[in-house]
C-alpha atoms as a PDB file:
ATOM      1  CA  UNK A   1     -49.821 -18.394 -30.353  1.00  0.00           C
ATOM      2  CA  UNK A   2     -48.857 -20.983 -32.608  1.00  0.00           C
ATOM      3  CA  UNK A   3     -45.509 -22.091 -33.551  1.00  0.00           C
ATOM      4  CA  UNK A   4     -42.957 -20.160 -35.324  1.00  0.00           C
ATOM      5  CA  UNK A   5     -40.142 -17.720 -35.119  1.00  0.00           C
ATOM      6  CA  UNK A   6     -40.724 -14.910 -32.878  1.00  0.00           C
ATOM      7  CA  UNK A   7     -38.668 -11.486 -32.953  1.00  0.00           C
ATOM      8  CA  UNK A   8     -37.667 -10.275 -29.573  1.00  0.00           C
ATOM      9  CA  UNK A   9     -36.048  -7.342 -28.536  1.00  0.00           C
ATOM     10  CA  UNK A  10     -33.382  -6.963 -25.699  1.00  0.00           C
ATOM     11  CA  UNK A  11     -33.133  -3.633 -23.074  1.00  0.00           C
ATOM     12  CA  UNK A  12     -31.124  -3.194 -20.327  1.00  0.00           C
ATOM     13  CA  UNK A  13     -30.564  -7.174 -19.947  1.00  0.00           C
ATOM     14  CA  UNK A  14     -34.176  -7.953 -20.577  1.00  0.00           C
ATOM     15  CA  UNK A  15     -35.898 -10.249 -23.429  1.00  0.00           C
ATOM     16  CA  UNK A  16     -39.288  -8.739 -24.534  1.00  0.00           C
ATOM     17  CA  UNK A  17     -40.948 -10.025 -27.250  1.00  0.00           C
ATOM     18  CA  UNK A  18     -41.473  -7.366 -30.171  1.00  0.00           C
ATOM     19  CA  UNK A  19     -45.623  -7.314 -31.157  1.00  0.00           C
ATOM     20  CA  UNK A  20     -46.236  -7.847 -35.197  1.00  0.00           C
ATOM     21  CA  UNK A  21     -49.696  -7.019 -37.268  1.00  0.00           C
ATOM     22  CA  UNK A  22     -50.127  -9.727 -39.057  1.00  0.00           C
ATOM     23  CA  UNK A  23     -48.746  -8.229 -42.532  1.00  0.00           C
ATOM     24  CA  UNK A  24     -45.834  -7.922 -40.262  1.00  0.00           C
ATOM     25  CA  UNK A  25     -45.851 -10.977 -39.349  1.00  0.00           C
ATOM     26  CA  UNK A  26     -46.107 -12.426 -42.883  1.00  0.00           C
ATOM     27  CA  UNK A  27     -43.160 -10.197 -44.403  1.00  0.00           C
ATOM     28  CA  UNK A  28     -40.600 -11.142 -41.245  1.00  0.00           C
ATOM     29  CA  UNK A  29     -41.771 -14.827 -41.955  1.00  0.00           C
ATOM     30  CA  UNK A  30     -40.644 -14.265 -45.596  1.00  0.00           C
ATOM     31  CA  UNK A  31     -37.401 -12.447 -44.564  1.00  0.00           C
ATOM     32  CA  UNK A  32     -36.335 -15.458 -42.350  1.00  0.00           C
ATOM     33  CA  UNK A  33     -37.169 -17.959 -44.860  1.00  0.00           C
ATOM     34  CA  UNK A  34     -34.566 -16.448 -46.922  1.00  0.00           C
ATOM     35  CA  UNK A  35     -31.765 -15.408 -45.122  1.00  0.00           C
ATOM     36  CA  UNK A  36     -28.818 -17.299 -45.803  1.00  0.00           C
ATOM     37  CA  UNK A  37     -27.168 -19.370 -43.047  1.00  0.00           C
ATOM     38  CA  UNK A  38     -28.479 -21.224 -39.943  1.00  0.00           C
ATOM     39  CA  UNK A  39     -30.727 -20.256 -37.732  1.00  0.00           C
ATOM     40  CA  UNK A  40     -30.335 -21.831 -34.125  1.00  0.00           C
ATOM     41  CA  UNK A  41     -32.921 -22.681 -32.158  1.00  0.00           C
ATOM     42  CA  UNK A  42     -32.487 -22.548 -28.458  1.00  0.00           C
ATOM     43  CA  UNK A  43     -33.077 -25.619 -26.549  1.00  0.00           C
ATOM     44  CA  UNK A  44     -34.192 -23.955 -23.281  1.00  0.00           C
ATOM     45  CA  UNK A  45     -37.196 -22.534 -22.372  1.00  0.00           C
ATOM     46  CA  UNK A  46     -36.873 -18.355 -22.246  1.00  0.00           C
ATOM     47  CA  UNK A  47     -40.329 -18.323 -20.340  1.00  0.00           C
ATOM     48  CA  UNK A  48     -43.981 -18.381 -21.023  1.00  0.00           C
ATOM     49  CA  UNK A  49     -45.670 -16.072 -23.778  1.00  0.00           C
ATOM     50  CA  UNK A  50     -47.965 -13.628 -22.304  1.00  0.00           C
ATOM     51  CA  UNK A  51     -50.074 -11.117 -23.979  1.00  0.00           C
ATOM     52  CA  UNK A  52     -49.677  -7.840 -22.243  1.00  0.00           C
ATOM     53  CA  UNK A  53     -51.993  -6.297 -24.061  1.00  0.00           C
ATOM     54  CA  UNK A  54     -54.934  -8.683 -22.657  1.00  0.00           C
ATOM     55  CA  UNK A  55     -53.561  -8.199 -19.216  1.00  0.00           C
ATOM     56  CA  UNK A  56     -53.085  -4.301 -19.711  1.00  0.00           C
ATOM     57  CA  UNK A  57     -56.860  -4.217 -20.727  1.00  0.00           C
ATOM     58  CA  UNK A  58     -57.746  -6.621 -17.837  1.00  0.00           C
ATOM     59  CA  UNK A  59     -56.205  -4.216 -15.698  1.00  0.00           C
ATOM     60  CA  UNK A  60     -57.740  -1.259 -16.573  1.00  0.00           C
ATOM     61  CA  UNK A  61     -61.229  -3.147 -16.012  1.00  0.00           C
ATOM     62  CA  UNK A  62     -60.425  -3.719 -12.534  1.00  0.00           C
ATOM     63  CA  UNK A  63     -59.600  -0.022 -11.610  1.00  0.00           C
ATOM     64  CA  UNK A  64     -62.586   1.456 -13.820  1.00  0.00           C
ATOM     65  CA  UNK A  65     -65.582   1.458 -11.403  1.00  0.00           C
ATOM     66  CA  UNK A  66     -68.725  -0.555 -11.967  1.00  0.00           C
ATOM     67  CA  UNK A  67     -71.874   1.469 -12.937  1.00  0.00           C
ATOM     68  CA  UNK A  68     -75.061  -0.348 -11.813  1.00  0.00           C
END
Protein backbone atom coordinates (compact mmCIF):
# COMPACT_ATOMS: atom_id res chain seq x y z
CA UNK A 1 0.00 0.00 0.00
CA UNK A 2 1.56 3.12 -0.76
CA UNK A 3 1.35 6.29 1.02
CA UNK A 4 -1.63 8.37 1.50
CA UNK A 5 -4.68 9.08 3.52
CA UNK A 6 -6.57 6.13 4.53
CA UNK A 7 -10.37 6.18 5.77
CA UNK A 8 -10.98 4.08 8.78
CA UNK A 9 -13.92 3.29 10.51
CA UNK A 10 -14.40 2.92 14.37
CA UNK A 11 -16.92 0.04 16.22
CA UNK A 12 -17.28 -0.70 19.55
CA UNK A 13 -13.68 0.91 20.42
CA UNK A 14 -12.02 -0.65 17.45
CA UNK A 15 -10.07 1.05 14.34
CA UNK A 16 -10.70 -0.93 11.08
CA UNK A 17 -9.66 0.34 8.06
CA UNK A 18 -12.66 0.96 5.50
CA UNK A 19 -11.69 -1.03 1.85
CA UNK A 20 -11.97 1.51 -1.38
CA UNK A 21 -12.19 0.39 -5.34
CA UNK A 22 -9.99 2.36 -6.76
CA UNK A 23 -12.62 5.00 -8.29
CA UNK A 24 -13.24 5.20 -4.64
CA UNK A 25 -10.19 5.74 -3.85
CA UNK A 26 -9.62 8.51 -6.43
CA UNK A 27 -12.93 10.55 -5.51
CA UNK A 28 -12.08 10.40 -1.43
CA UNK A 29 -8.50 11.55 -2.57
CA UNK A 30 -10.22 14.50 -4.35
CA UNK A 31 -12.64 15.16 -1.41
CA UNK A 32 -9.65 15.50 1.06
CA UNK A 33 -7.69 17.61 -1.16
CA UNK A 34 -10.36 20.07 -0.83
CA UNK A 35 -11.74 20.24 2.37
CA UNK A 36 -11.05 23.29 4.09
CA UNK A 37 -8.97 23.27 7.30
CA UNK A 38 -6.13 21.06 8.64
CA UNK A 39 -5.81 17.77 8.53
CA UNK A 40 -3.61 16.20 11.42
CA UNK A 41 -1.58 13.56 11.00
CA UNK A 42 -0.95 11.29 13.89
CA UNK A 43 2.52 10.81 14.96
CA UNK A 44 2.10 7.26 16.37
CA UNK A 45 1.92 4.21 14.79
CA UNK A 46 -2.01 2.73 14.90
CA UNK A 47 -0.54 -0.75 13.77
CA UNK A 48 0.45 -2.58 10.69
CA UNK A 49 -1.82 -2.68 7.44
CA UNK A 50 -3.04 -6.06 6.71
CA UNK A 51 -5.12 -7.23 3.90
CA UNK A 52 -7.85 -9.40 5.23
CA UNK A 53 -9.00 -10.23 2.23
CA UNK A 54 -5.58 -12.12 1.24
CA UNK A 55 -5.62 -13.76 4.60
CA UNK A 56 -9.48 -14.61 4.39
CA UNK A 57 -8.66 -16.35 0.99
CA UNK A 58 -5.48 -17.94 2.51
CA UNK A 59 -7.65 -19.32 4.98
CA UNK A 60 -10.13 -20.83 3.12
CA UNK A 61 -7.20 -22.70 1.12
CA UNK A 62 -6.08 -24.31 4.16
CA UNK A 63 -9.52 -25.82 5.20
CA UNK A 64 -10.51 -26.79 1.45
CA UNK A 65 -9.03 -30.32 1.01
CA UNK A 66 -6.36 -31.16 -1.52
CA UNK A 67 -7.51 -33.27 -4.55
CA UNK A 68 -4.60 -35.36 -5.94
Amino acid sequence: MKDGLVLFYIKDEVILPVALTEEQNQTFEMLMSIMPGTITVVDKPQGRAINLTDQLNASKQKKSPSVH
